[in-house]
Structure formats: structure tokens, C-alpha cells
N, C-alpha and C. Protein backbone atom coordinates (compact mmCIF):
# COMPACT_ATOMS: atom_id res chain seq x y z
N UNK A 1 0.82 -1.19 0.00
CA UNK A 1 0.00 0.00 0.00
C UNK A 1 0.87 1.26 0.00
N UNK A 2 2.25 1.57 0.97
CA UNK A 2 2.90 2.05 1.20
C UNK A 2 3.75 2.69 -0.25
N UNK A 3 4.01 1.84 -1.10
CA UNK A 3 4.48 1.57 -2.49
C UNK A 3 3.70 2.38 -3.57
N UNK A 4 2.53 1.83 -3.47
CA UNK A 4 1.49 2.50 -4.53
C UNK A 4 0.97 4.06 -4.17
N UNK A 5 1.05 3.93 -2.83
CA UNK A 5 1.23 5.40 -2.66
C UNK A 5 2.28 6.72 -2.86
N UNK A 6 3.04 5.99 -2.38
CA UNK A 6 4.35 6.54 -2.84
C UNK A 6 4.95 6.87 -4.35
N UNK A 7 3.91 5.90 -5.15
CA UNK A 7 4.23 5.91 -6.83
C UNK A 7 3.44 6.89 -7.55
N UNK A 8 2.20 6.86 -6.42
CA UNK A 8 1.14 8.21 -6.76
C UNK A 8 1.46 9.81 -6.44
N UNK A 9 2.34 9.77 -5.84
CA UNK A 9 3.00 11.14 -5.13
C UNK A 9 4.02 11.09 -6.19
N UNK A 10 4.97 10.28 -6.59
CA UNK A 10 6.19 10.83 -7.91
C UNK A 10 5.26 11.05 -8.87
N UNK A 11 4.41 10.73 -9.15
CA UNK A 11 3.03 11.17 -10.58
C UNK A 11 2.92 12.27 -10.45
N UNK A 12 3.12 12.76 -9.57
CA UNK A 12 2.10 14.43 -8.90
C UNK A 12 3.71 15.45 -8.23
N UNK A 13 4.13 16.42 -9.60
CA UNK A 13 5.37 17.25 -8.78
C UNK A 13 4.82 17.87 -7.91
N UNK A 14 3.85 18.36 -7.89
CA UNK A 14 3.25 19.51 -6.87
C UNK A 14 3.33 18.92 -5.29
N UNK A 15 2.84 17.87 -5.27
CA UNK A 15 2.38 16.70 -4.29
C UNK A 15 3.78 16.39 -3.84
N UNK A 16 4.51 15.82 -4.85
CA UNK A 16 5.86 15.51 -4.14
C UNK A 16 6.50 16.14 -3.76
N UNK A 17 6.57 17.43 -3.67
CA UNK A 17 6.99 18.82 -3.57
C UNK A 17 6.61 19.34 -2.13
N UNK A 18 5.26 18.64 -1.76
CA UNK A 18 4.64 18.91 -0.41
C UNK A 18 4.83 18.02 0.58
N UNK A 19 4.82 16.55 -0.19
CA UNK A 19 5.46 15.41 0.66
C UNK A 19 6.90 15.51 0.98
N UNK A 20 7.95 15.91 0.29
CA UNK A 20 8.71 15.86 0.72
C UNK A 20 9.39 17.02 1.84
N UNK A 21 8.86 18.25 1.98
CA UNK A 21 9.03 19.13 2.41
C UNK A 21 8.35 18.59 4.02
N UNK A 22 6.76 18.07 4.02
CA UNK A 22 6.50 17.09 5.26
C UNK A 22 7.33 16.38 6.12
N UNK A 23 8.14 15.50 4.82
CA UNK A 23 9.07 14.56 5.82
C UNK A 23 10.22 15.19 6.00
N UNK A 24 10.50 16.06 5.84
CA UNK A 24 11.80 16.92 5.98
C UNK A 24 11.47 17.58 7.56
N UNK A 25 10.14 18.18 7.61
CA UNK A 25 9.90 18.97 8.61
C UNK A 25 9.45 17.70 9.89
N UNK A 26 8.92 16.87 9.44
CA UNK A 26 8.21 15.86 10.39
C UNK A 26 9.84 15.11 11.00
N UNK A 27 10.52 14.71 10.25
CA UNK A 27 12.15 14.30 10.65
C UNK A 27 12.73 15.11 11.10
N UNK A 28 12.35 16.03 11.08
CA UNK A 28 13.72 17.50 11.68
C UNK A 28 13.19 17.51 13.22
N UNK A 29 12.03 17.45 13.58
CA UNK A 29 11.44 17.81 14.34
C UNK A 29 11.69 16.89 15.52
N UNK A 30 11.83 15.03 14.85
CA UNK A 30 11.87 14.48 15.59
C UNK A 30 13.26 14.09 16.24
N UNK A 31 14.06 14.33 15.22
CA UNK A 31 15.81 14.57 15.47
C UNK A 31 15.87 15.54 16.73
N UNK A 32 15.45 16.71 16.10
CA UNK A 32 16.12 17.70 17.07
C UNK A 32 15.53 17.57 18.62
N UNK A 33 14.26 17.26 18.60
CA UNK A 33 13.46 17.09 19.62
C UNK A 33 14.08 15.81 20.36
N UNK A 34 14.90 15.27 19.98
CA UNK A 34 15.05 13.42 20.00
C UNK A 34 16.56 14.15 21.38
N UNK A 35 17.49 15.00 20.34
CA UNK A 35 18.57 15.62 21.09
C UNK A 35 18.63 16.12 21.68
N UNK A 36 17.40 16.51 21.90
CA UNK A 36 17.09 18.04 23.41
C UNK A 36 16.96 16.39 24.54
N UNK A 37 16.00 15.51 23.88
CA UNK A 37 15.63 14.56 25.28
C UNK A 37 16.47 13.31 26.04
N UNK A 38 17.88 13.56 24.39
CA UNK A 38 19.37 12.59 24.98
C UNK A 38 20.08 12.98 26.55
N UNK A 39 19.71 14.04 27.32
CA UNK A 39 20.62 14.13 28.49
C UNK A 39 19.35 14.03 29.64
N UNK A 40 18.33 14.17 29.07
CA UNK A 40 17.19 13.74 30.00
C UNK A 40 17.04 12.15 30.09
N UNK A 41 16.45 11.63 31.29
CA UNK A 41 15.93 10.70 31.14
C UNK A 41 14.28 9.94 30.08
N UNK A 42 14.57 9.28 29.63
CA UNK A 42 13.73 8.82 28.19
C UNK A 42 14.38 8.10 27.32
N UNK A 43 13.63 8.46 25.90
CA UNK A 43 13.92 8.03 24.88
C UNK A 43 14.72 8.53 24.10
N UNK A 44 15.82 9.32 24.75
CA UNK A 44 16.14 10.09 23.51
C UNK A 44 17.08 9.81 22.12
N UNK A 45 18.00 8.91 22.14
CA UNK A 45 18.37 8.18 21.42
C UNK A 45 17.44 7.46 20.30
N UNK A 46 16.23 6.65 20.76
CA UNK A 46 15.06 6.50 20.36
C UNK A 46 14.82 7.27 19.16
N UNK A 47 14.44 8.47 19.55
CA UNK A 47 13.39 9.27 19.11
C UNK A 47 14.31 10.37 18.15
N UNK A 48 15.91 10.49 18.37
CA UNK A 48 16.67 10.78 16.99
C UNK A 48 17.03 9.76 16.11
N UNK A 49 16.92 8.38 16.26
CA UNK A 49 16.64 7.27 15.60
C UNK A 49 15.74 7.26 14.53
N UNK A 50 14.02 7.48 15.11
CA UNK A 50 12.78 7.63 14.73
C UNK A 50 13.02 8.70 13.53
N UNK A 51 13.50 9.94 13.90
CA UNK A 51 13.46 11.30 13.09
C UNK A 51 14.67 11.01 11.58
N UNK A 52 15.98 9.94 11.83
CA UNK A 52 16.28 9.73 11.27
C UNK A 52 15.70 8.99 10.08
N UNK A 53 15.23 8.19 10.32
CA UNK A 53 14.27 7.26 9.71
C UNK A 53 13.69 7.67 8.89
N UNK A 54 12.92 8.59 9.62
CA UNK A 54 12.04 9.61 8.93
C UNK A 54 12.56 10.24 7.77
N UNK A 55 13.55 10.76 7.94
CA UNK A 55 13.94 11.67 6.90
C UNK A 55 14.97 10.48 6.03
N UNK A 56 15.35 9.44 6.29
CA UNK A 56 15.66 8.71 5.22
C UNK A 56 14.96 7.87 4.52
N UNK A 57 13.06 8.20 5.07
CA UNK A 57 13.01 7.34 3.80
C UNK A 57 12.93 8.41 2.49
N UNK A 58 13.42 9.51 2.30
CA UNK A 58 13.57 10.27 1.05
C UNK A 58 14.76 11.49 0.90
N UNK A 59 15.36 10.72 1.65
CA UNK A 59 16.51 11.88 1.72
C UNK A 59 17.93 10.83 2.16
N UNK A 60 18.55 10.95 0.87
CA UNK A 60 19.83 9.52 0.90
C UNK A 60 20.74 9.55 2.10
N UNK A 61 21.01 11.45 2.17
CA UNK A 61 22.13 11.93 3.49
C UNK A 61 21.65 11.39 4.60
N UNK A 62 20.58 11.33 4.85
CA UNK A 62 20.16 10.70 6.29
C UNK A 62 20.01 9.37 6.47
N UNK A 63 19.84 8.56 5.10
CA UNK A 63 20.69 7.20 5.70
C UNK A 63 21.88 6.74 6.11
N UNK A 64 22.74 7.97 4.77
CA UNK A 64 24.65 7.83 5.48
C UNK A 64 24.73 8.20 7.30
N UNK A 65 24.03 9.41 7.09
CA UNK A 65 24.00 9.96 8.82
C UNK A 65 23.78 9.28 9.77
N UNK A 66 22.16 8.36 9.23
CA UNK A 66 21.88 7.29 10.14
C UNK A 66 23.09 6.33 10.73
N UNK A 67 23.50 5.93 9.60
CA UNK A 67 24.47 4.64 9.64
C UNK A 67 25.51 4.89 10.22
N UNK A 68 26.29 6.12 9.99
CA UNK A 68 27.00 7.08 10.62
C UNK A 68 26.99 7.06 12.19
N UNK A 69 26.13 7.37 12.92
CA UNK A 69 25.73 7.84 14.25
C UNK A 69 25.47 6.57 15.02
N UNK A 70 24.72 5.32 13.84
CA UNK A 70 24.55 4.34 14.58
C UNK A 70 26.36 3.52 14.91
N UNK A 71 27.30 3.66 13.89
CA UNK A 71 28.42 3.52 14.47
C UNK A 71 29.51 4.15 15.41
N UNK A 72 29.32 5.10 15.28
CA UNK A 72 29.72 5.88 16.59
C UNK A 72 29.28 5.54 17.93
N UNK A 73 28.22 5.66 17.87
CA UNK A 73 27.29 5.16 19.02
C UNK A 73 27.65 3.49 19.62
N UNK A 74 27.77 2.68 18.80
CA UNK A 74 28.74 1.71 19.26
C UNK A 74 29.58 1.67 19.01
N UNK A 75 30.36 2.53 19.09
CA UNK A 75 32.01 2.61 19.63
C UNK A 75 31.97 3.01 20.75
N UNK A 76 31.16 3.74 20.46
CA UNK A 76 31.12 4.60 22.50
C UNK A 76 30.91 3.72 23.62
N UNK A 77 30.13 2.86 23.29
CA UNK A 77 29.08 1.45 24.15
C UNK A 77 30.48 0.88 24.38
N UNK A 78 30.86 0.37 23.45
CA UNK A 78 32.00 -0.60 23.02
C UNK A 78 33.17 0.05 24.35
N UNK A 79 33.66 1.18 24.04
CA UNK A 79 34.74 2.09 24.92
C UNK A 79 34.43 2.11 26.28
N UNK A 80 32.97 2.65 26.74
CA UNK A 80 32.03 2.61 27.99
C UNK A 80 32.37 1.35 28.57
N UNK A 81 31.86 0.43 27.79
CA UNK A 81 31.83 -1.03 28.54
C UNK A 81 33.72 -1.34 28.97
N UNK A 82 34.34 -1.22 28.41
CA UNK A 82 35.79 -1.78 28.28
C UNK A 82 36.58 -0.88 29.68
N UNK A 83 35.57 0.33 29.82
CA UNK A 83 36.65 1.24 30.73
C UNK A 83 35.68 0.67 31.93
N UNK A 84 34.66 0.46 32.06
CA UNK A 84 33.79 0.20 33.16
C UNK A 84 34.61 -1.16 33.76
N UNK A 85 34.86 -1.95 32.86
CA UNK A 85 35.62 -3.22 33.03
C UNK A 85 37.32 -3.22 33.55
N UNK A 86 37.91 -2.23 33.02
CA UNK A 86 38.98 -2.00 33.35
C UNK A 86 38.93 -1.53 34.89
N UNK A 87 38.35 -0.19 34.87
CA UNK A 87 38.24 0.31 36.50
C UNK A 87 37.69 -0.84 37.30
N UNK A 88 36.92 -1.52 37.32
CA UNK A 88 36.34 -2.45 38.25
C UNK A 88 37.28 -3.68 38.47
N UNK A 89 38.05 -3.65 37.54
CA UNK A 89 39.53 -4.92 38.06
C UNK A 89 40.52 -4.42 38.62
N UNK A 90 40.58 -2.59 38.41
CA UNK A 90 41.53 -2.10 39.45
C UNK A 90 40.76 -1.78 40.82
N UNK A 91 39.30 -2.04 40.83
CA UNK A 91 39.18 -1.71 42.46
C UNK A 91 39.12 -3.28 43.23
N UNK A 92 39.99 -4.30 42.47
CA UNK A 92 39.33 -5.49 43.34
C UNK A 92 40.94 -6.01 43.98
């Protein structure tokens, strides 16, 4: 359904013109909103995930970005975990 809709919006410049400007604004929104709620407790990781998403399903940069951030992000985990491990064999 998702498909045929989507094939009906490239038929229509005007339309695609409005759709895409939607998911631009509907993804921006949820990114930035996603990064205000990363030092709070929540979802916030989540929810710049979500916004990414968003804006990649029509916008190529935000899948590199996606993919991007999602590796960083485990490196950090990766680093986190290894130093958590290290300090805890020097307090024993």
C-alpha cells in the first residue's frame, strides 16, 4: 500500500513537492526534539533514531548519517563497557 502510494506522489510534482518538504519537517522535528531529550531521562536516542528514519526514507544523506551515528554510538558502548571493566579490576 505504502508503495502504490508513494508511486502516486512521484506522478504528482506539486504533491511531491509537499510530501517531501513534510518529511523533511516531520524528521527534523523528531531529530532535534530526540537531542534536546538525549541528556534527559527517556527516549532520547530513540526518538533521533525515529526522526532519522524519517527523513531517510527520502533523503539519501540521512541514511549515510543514520548509519554514521549508529556507528559511533557503538564505539562509545563498546569504549564505555571496556573502561567500566577496566576500573572495576583495578578496584578489586
Amino acid at each position: 500500500m505504502l508503495r502504490t502510494t508513494r508511486a502516486w506522489v512521484a506522478r504528482h510534482p506539486r504533491v511531491e513537492v509537499a510530501y517531501r518538504i513534510g518529511v523533511g519537517v516531520v524528521g527534523t522535528v523528531l531529530t532535534l526534539g530526540g537531542l534536546v531529550l538525549v541528556p534527559l531521562p527517556g527516549p532520547g536516542w530513540l526518538v533521533v533514531f525515529l526522526g532519522l528514519a524519517v527523513l531517510g526514507t527520502e533523503f539519501h544523506w540521512a541514511r549515510r548519517l543514520a548509519g554514521w551515528v549508529k556507528r559511533m554510538l557503538d564505539r562509545f558502548w563498546q569504549w564505555w563497557r571496556q573502561r567500566r571493566a577496566a576500573r572495576a579490576a583495578r578496584e578489586r
